[in-house]
C-alpha atoms as a PDB file:
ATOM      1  CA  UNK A   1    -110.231 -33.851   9.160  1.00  0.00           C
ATOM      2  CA  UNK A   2    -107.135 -31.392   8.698  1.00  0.00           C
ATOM      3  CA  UNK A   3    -108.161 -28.390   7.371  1.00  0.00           C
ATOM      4  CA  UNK A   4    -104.710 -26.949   7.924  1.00  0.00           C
ATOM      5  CA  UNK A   5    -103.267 -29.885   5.938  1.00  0.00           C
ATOM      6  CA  UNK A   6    -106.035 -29.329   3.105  1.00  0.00           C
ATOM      7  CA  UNK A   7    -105.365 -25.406   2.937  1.00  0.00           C
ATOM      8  CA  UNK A   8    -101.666 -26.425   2.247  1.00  0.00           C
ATOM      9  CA  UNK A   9    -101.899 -29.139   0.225  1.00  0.00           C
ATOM     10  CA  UNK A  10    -104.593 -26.547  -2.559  1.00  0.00           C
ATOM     11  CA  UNK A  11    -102.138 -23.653  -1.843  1.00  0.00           C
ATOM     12  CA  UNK A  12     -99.614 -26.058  -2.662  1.00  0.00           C
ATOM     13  CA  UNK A  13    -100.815 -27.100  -5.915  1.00  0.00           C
ATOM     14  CA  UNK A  14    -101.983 -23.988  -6.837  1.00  0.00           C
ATOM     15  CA  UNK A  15     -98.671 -22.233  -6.552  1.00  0.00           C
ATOM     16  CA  UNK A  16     -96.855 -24.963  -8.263  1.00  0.00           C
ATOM     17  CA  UNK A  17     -99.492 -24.295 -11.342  1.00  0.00           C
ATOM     18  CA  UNK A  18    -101.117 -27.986 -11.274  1.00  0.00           C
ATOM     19  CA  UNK A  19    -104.716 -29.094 -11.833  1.00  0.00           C
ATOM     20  CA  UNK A  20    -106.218 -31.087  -9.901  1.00  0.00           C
ATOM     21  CA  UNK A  21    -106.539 -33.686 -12.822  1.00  0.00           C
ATOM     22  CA  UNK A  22    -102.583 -33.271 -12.857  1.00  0.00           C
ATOM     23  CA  UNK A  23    -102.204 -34.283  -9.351  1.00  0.00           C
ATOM     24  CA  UNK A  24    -104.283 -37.287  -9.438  1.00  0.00           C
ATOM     25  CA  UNK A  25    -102.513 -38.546 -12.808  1.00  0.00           C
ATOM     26  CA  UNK A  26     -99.202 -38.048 -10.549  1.00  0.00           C
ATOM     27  CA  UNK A  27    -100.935 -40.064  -7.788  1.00  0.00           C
ATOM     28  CA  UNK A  28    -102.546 -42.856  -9.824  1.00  0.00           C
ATOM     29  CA  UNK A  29    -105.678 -41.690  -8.882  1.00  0.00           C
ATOM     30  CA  UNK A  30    -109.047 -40.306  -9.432  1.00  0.00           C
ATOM     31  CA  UNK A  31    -109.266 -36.635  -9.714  1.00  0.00           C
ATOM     32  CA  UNK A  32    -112.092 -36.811  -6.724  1.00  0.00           C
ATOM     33  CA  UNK A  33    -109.350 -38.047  -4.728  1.00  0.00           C
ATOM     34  CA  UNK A  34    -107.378 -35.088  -4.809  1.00  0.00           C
ATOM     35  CA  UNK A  35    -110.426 -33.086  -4.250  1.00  0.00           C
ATOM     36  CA  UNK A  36    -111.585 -34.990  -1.003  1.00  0.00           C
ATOM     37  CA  UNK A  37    -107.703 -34.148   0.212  1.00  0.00           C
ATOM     38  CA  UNK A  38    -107.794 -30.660  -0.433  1.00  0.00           C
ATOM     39  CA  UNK A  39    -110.913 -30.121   0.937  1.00  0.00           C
ATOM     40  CA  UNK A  40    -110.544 -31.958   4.113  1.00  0.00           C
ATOM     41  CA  UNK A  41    -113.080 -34.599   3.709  1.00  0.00           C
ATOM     42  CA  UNK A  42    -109.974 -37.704   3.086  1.00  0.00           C
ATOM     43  CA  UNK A  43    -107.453 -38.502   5.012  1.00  0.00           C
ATOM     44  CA  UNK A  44    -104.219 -39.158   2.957  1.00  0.00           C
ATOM     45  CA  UNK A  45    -102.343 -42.869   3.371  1.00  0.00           C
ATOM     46  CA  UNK A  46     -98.585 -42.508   3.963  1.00  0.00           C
ATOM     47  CA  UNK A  47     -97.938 -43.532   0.127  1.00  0.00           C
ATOM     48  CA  UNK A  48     -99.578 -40.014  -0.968  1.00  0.00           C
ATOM     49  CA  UNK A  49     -98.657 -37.912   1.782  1.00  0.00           C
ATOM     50  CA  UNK A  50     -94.807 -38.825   1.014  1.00  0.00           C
ATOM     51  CA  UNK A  51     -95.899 -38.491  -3.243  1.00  0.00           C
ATOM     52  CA  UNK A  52     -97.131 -35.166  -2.106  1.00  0.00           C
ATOM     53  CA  UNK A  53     -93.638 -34.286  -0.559  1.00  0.00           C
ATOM     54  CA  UNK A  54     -91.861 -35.321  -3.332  1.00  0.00           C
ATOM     55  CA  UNK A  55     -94.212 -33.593  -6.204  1.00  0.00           C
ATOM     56  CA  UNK A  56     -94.200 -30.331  -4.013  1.00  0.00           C
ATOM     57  CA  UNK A  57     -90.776 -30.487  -2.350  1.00  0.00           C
ATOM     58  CA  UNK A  58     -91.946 -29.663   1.036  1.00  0.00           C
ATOM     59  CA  UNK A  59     -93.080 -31.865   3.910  1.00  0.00           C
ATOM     60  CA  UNK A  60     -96.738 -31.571   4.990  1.00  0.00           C
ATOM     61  CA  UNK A  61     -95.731 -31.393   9.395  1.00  0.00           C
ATOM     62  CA  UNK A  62     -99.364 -29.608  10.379  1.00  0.00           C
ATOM     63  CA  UNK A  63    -100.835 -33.181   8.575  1.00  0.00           C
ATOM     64  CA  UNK A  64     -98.907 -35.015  10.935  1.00  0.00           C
ATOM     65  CA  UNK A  65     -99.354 -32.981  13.863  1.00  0.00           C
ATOM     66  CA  UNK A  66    -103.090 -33.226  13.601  1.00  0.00           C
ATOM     67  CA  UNK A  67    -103.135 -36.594  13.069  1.00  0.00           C
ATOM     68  CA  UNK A  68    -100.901 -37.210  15.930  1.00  0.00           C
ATOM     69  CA  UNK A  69    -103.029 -34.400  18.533  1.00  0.00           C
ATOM     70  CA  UNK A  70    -106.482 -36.479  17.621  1.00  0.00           C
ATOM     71  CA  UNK A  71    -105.000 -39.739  18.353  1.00  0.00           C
ATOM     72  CA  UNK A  72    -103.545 -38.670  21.530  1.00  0.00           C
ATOM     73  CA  UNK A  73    -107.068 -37.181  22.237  1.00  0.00           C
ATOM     74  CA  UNK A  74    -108.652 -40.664  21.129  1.00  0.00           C
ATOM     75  CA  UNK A  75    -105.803 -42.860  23.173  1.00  0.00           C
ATOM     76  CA  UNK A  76    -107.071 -40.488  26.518  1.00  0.00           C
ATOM     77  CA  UNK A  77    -110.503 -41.616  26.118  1.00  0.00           C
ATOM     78  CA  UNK A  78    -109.796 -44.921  25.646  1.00  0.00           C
ATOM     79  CA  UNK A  79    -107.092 -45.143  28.176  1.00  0.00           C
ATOM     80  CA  UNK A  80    -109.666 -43.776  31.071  1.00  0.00           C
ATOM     81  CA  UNK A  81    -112.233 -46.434  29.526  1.00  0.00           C
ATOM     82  CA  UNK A  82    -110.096 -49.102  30.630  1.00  0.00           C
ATOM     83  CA  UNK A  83    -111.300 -51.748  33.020  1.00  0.00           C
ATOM     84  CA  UNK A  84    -109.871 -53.230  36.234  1.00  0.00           C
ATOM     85  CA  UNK A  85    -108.686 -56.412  36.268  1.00  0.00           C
ATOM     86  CA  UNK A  86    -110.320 -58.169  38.198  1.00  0.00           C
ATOM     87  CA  UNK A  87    -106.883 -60.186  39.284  1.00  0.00           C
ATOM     88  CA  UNK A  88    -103.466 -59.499  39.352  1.00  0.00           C
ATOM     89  CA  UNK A  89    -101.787 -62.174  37.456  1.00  0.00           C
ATOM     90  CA  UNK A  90     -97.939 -62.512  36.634  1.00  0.00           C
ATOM     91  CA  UNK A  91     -99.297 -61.604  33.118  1.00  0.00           C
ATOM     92  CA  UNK A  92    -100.364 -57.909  34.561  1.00  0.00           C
ATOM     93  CA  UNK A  93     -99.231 -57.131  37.158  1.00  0.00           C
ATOM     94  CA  UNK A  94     -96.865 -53.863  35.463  1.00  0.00           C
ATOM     95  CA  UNK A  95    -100.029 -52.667  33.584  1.00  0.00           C
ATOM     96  CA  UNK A  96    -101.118 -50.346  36.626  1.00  0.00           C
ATOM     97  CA  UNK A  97     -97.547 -48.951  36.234  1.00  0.00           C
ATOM     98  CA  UNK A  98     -97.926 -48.670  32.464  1.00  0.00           C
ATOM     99  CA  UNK A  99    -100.881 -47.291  32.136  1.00  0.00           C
ATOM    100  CA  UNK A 100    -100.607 -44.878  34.908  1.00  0.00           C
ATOM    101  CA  UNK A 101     -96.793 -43.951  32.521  1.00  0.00           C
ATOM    102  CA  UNK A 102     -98.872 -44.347  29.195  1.00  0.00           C
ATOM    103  CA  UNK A 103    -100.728 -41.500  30.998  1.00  0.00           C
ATOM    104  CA  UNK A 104     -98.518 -39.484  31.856  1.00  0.00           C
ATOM    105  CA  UNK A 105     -96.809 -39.417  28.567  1.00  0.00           C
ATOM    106  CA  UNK A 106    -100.400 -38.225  26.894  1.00  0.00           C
ATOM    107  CA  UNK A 107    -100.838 -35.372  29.292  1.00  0.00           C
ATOM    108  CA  UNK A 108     -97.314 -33.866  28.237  1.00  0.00           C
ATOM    109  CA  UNK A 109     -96.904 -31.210  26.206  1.00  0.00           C
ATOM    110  CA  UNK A 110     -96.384 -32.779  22.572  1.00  0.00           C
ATOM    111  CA  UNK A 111     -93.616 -31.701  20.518  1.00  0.00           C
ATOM    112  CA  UNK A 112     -94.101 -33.222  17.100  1.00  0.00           C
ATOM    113  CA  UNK A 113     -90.725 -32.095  15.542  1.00  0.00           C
ATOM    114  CA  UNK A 114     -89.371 -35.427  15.881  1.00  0.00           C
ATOM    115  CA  UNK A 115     -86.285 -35.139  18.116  1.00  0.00           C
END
């Protein structure tokens, strides 16, 4: 899980002079909640990650770009797992092309400031 994201996210709260109770009142959640988050063990859903923002007035980017560097890493693996068809059909017959892109693409350097 994000360690970078959980570092932020205690710092975060910590600066801002919040309890953990306070946070998870904020959230509409349990207090172990906010504990799993800022100590790497949960992964946040969108809904809290953009509460977060909005309690803290800063985005959380290093979340994202974590999230995004795994799933990349995951999507290579399961990209190279792929099997042949075993016919080329009007139905397939770009998916050599697009996977050999979709390759490509994940072998790029990632820039995850969102251009």
């Amino acid at each position: 899980m994000s360690t970078q994201f959980a570092q932020d996210l205690r710092l975060a709260r910590r600066k801002a002079g919040f309890t953990q109770q306070d946070i998870a009142q904020l959230l509409s959640a349990h207090q172990s909640i906010v504990s799993g988050l800022e100590h790497g063990k949960l992964s946040p859903s969108l809904e809290q990650i953009i509460t977060l923002s909005l309690i803290y007035g800063r985005s959380f980017e290093a979340f994202f770009a974590e999230v995004m560097e795994r799933c990349r890493q995951e999507l290579i693996a399961r990209a190279d797992a792929l099997p042949p068809t075993a016919k080329q059909t009007a139905e397939t017959f770009n998916r050599p092309v697009s996977l050999e892109r979709l390759k490509r693409r994940l072998a790029e350097p990632q820039d995850h400031g969102g251009a």
